[in-house]
C-alpha atoms as a PDB file:
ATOM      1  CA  UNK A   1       0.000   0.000   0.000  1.00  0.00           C
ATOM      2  CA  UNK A   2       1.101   3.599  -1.029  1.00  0.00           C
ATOM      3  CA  UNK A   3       1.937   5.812   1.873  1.00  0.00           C
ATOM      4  CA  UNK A   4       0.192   9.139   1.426  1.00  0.00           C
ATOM      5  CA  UNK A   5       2.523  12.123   2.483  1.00  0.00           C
ATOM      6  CA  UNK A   6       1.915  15.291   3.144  1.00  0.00           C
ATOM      7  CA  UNK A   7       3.353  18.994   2.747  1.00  0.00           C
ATOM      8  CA  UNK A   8       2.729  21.940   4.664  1.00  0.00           C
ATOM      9  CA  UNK A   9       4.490  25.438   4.293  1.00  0.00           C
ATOM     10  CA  UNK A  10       3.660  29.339   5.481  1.00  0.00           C
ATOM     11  CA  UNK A  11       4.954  32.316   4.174  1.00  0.00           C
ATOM     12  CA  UNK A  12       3.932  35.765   4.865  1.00  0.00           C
ATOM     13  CA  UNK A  13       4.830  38.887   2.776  1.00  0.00           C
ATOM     14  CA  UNK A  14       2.197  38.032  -0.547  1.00  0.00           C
ATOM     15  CA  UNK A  15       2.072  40.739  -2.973  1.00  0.00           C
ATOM     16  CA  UNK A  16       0.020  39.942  -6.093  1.00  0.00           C
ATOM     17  CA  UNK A  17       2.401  39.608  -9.046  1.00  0.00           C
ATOM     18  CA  UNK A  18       5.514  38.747  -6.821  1.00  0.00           C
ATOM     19  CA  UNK A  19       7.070  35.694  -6.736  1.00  0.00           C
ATOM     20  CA  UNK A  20       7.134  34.032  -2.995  1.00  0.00           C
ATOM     21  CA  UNK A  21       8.970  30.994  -1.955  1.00  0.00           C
ATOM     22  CA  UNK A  22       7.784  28.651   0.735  1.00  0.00           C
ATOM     23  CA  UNK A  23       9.691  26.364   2.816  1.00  0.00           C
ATOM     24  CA  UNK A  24       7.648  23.256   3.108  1.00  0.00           C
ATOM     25  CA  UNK A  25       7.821  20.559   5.815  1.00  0.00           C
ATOM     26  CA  UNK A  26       6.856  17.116   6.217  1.00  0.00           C
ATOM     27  CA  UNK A  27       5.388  16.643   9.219  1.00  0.00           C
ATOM     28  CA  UNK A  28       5.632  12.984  11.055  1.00  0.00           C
ATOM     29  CA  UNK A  29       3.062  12.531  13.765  1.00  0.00           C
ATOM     30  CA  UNK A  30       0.530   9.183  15.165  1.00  0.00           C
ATOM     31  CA  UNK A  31      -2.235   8.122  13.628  1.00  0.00           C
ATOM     32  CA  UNK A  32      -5.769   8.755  15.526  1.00  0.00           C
ATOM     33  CA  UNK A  33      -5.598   5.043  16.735  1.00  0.00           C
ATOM     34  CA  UNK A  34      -2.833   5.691  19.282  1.00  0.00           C
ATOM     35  CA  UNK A  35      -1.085   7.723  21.951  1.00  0.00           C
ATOM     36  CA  UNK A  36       0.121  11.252  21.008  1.00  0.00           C
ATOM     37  CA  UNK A  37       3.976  11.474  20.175  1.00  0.00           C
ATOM     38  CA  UNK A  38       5.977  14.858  19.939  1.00  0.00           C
ATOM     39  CA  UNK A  39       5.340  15.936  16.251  1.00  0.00           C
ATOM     40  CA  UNK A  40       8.572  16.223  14.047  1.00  0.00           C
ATOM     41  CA  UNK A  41       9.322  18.281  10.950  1.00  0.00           C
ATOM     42  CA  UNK A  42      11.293  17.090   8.458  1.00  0.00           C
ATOM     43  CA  UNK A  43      12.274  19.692   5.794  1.00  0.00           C
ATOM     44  CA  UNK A  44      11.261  18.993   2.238  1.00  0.00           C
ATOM     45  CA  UNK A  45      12.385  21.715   0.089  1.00  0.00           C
ATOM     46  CA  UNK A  46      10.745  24.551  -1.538  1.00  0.00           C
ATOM     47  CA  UNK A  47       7.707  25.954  -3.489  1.00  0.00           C
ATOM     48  CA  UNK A  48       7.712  29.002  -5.733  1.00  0.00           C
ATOM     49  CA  UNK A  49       4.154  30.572  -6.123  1.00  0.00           C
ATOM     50  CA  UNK A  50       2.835  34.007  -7.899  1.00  0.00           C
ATOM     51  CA  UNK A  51      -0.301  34.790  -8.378  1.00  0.00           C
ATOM     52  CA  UNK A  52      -1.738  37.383 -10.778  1.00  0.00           C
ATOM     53  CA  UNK A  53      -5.350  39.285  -9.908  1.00  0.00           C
ATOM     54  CA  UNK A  54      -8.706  36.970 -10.043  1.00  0.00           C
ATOM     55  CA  UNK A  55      -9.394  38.130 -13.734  1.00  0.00           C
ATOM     56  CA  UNK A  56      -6.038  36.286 -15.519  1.00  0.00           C
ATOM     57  CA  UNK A  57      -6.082  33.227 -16.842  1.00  0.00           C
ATOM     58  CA  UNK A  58      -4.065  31.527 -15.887  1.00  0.00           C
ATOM     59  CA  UNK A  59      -4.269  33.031 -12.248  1.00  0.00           C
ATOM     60  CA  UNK A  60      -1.277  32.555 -11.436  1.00  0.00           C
ATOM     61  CA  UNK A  61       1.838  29.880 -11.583  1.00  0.00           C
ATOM     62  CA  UNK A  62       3.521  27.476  -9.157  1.00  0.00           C
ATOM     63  CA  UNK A  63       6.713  26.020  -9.487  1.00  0.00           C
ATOM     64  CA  UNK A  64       8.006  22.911  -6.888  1.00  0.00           C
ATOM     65  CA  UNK A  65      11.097  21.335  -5.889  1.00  0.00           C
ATOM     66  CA  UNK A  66      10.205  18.989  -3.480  1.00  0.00           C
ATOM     67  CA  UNK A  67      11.788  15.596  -1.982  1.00  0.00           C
ATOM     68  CA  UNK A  68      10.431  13.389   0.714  1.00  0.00           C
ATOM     69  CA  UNK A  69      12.395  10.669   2.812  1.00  0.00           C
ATOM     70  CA  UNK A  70      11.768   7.336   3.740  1.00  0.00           C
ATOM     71  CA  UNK A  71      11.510   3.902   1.768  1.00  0.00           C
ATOM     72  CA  UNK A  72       9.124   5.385  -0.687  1.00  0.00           C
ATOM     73  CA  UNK A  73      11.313   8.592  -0.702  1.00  0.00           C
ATOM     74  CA  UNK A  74      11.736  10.558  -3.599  1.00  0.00           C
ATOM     75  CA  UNK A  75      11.471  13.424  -5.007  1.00  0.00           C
ATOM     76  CA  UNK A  76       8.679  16.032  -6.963  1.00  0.00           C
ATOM     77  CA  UNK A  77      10.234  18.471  -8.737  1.00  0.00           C
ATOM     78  CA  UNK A  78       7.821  20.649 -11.544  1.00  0.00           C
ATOM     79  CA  UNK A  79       8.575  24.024 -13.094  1.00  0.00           C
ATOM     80  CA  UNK A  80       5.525  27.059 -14.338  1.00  0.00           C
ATOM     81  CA  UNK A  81       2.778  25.132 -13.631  1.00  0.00           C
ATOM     82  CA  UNK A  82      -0.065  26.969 -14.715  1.00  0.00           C
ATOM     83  CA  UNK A  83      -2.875  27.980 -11.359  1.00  0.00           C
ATOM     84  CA  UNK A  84      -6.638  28.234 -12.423  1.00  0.00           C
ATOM     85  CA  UNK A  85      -9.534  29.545 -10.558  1.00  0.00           C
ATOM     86  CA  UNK A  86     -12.095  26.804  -9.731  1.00  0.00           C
ATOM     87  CA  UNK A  87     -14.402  28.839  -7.317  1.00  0.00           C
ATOM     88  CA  UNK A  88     -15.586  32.792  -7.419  1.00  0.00           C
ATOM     89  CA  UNK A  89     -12.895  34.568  -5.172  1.00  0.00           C
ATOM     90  CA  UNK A  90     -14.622  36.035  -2.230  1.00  0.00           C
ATOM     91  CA  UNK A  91     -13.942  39.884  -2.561  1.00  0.00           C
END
């Protein structure tokens, strides 16, 4: 069975039309099922996002370079992907 895994990042400092780059983490913690452990972070590279105003298409453009460890480790690495609105932007 495929292990699912997981990326979180935060970044402050968005300006529309600016490139910002996001440190992203794996995080490691317990499933539901058993006691809590001490959650551990486990750094997984970075992700390059800019987003253009609501009206663009595309809205904006991602790129990723990304690696994960473990037995299934690897790595995700993707250049100018292209970010579309699915929803109305709340305004």
């Amino acid at each position: 069975m495929k292990q699912l895994i997981w990326l979180i990042g935060q970044q402050t400092g968005f300006e529309i039309g600016e490139q910002i780059t996001i440190n992203m983490s794996m995080v490691k913690g317990y499933p539901r099922s058993v006691a809590p452990i001490s959650i551990e972070k486990i750094d997984a590279g970075t992700m390059q996002l800019t987003l253009f105003g609501s009206d663009e298409n595309p809205a904006g453009i991602m790129s990723a370079d990304l690696s994960y460890p473990g037995a299934e480790g690897g790595s995700w690495i993707r250049n100018d992907i292209p970010i579309s609105l699915i929803s109305i932007p709340r305004r």
